[in-house]
C-alpha atoms as a PDB file:
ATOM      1  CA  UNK A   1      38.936  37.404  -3.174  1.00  0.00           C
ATOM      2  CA  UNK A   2      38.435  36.892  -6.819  1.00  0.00           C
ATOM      3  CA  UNK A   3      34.743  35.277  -6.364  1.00  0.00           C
ATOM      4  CA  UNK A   4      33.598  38.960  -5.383  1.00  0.00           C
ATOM      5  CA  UNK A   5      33.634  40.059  -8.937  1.00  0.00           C
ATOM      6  CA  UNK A   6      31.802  36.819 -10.885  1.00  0.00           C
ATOM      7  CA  UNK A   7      28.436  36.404 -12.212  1.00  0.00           C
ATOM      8  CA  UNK A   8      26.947  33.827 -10.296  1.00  0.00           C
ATOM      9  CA  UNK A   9      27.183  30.488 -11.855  1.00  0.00           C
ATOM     10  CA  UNK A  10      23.410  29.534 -10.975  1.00  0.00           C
ATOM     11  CA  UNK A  11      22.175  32.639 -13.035  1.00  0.00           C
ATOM     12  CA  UNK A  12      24.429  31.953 -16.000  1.00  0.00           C
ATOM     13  CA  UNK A  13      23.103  28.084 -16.472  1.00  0.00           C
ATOM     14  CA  UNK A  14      19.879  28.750 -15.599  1.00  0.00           C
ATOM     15  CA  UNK A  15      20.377  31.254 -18.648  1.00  0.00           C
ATOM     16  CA  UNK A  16      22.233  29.230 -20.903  1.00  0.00           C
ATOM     17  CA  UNK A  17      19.392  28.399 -23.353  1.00  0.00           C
ATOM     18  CA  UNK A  18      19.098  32.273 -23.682  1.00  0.00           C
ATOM     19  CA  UNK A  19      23.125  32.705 -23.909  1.00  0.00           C
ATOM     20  CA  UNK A  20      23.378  30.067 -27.115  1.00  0.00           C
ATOM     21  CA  UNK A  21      21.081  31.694 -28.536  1.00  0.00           C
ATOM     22  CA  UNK A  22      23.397  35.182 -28.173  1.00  0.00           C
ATOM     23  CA  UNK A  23      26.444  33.794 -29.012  1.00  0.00           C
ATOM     24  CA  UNK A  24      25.453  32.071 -32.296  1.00  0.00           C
ATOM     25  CA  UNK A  25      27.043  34.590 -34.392  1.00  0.00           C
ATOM     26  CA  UNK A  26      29.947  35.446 -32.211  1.00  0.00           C
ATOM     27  CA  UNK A  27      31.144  31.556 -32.388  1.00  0.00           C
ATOM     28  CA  UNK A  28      31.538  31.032 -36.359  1.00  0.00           C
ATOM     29  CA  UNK A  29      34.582  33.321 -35.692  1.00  0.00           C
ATOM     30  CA  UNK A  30      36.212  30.148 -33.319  1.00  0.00           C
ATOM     31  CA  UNK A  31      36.816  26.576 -34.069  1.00  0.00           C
ATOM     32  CA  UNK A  32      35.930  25.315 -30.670  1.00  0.00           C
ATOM     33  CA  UNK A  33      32.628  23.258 -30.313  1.00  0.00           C
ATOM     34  CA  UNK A  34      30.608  25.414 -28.083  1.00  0.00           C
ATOM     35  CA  UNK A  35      28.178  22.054 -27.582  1.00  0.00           C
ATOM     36  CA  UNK A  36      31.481  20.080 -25.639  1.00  0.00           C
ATOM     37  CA  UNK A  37      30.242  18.307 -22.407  1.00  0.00           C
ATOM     38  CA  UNK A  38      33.267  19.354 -21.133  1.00  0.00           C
ATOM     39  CA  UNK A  39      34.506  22.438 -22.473  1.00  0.00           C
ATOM     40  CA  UNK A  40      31.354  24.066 -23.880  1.00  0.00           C
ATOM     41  CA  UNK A  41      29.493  25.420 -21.298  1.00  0.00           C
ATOM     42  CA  UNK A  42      32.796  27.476 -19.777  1.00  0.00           C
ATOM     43  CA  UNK A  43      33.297  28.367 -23.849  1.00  0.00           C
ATOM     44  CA  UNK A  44      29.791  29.600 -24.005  1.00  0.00           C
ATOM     45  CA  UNK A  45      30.094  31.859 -21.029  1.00  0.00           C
ATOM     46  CA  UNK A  46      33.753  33.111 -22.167  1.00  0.00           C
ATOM     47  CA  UNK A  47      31.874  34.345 -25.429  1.00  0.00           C
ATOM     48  CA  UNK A  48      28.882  35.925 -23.464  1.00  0.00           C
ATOM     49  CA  UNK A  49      31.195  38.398 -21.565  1.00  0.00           C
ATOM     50  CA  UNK A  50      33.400  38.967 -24.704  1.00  0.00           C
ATOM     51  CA  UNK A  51      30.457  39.423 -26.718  1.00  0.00           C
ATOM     52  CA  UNK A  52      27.116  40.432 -25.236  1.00  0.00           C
ATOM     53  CA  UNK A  53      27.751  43.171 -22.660  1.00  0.00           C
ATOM     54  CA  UNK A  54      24.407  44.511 -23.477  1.00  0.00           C
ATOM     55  CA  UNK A  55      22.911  41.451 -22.061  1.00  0.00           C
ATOM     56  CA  UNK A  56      24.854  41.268 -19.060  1.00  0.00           C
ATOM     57  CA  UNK A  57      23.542  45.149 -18.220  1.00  0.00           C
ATOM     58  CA  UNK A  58      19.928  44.404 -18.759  1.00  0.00           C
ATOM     59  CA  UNK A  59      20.463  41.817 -15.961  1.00  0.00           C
ATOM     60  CA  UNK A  60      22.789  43.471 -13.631  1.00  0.00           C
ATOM     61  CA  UNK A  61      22.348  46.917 -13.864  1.00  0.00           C
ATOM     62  CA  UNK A  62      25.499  49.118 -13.009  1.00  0.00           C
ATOM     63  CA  UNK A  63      28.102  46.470 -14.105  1.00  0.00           C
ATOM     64  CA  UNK A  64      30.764  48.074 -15.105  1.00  0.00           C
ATOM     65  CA  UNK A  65      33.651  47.076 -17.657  1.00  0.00           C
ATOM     66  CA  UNK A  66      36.130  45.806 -15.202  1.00  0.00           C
ATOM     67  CA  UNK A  67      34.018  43.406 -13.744  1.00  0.00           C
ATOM     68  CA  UNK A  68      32.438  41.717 -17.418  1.00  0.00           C
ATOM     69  CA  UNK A  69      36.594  41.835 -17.852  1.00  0.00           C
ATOM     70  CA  UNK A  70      36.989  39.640 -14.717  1.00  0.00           C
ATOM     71  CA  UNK A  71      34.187  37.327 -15.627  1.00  0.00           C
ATOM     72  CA  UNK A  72      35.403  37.005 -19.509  1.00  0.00           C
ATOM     73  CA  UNK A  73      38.988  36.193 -18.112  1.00  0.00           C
ATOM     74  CA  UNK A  74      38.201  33.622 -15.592  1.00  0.00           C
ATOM     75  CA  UNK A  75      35.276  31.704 -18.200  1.00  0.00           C
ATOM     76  CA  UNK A  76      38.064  32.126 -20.981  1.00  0.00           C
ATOM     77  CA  UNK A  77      40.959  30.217 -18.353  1.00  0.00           C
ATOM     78  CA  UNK A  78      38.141  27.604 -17.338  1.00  0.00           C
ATOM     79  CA  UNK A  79      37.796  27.043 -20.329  1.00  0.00           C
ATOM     80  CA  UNK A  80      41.251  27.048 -21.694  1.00  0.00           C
ATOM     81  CA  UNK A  81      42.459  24.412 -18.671  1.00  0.00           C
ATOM     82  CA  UNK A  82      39.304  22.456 -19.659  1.00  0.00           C
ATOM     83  CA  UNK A  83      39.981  22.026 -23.038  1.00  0.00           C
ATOM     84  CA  UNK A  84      43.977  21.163 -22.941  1.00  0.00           C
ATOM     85  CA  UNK A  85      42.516  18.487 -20.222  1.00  0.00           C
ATOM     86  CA  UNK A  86      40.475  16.639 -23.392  1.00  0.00           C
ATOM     87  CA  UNK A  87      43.188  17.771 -26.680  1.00  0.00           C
ATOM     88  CA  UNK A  88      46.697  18.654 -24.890  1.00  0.00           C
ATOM     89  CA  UNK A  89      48.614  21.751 -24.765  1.00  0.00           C
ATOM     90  CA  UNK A  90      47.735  24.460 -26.895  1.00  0.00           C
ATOM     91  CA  UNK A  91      49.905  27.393 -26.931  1.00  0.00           C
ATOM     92  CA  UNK A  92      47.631  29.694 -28.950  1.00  0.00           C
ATOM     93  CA  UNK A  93      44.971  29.535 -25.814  1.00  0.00           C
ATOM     94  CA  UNK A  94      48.040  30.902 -23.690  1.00  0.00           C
ATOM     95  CA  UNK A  95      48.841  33.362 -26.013  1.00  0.00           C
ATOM     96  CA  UNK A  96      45.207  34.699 -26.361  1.00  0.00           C
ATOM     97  CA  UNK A  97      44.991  35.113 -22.649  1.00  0.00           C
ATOM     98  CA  UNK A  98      47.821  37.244 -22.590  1.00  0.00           C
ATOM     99  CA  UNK A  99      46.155  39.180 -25.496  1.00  0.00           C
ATOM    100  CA  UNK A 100      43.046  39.634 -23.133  1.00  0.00           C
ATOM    101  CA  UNK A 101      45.045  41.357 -20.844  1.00  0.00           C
ATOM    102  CA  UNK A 102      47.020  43.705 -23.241  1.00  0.00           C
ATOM    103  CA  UNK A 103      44.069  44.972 -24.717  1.00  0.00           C
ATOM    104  CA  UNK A 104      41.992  45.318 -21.671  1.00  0.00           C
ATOM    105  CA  UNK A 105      40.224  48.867 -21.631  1.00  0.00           C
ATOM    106  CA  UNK A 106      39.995  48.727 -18.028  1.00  0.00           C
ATOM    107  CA  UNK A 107      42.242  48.790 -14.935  1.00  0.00           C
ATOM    108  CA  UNK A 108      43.264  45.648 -13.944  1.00  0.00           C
ATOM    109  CA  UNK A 109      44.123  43.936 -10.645  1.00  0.00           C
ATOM    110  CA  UNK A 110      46.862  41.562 -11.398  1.00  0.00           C
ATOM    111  CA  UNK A 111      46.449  39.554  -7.887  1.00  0.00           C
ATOM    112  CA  UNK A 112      42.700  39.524  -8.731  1.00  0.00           C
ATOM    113  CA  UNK A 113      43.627  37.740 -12.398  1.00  0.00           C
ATOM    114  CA  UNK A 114      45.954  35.732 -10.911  1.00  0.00           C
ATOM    115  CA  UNK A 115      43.469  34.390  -8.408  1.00  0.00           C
ATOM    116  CA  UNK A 116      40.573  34.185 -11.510  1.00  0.00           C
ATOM    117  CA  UNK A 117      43.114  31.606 -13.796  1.00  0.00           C
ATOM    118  CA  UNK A 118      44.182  29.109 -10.465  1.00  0.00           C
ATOM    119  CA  UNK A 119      40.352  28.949  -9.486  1.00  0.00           C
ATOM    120  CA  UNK A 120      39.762  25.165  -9.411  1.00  0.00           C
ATOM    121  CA  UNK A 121      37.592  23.337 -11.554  1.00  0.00           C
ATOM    122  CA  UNK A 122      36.124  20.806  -9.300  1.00  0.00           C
ATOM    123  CA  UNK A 123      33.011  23.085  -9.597  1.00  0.00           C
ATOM    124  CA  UNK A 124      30.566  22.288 -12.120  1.00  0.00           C
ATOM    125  CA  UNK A 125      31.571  24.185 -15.561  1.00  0.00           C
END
């Protein structure tokens, strides 16, 4: 159900060059290391939904808010459940998910988010 609503993940690495480049400025504001072989890719994405909905427009006309919310939300649990897999728990990731959610400025689907965080991550990242 929830795979209806993502950016394909062939588009976004064959764009991820490009998407560095975007983010640059965006990152300085997190101390994550966007350049992680495991968590960086999935961090990189996370901060091209949050960040760079211009982008995503240009290349997918008619997107609407909702679904760059969807896509920002499921990048932002990869790479949350990434991450505590290489440092541990981290309750501030938990926390800023819920704070995703709160301050969404779209209707949400809560049995679409629900399905976005448990996607697994045997896929690549």
């Amino acid at each position: 159900m929830s795979q209806e609503f993502l950016i394909p993940e062939a588009f976004l690495a064959e764009k991820d060059l490009e998407i560095k480049d975007l983010i640059v400025g965006p990152a300085k504001a997190y101390v994550v290391d966007i350049e992680d072989e495991i968590y960086g890719p999935s961090f990189r994405r996370f901060l091209l939904f949050a960040h760079c909905p211009d982008y995503l427009a240009d290349h997918f006309p008619g997107i609407d808010r909702t679904t760059i919310f969807y896509n920002q939300y499921y990048w932002f649990m990869r790479f949350s459940r990434l991450y505590i897999s290489k440092h541990g728990f981290d309750a501030g990731l938990e926390q800023q998910a819920f704070k995703m959610i709160e301050n969404a400025d779209c209707e949400l689907d809560f049995a679409i988010l629900d399905s976005l965080s448990e996607t697994p991550l045997h896929a690549k990242a």
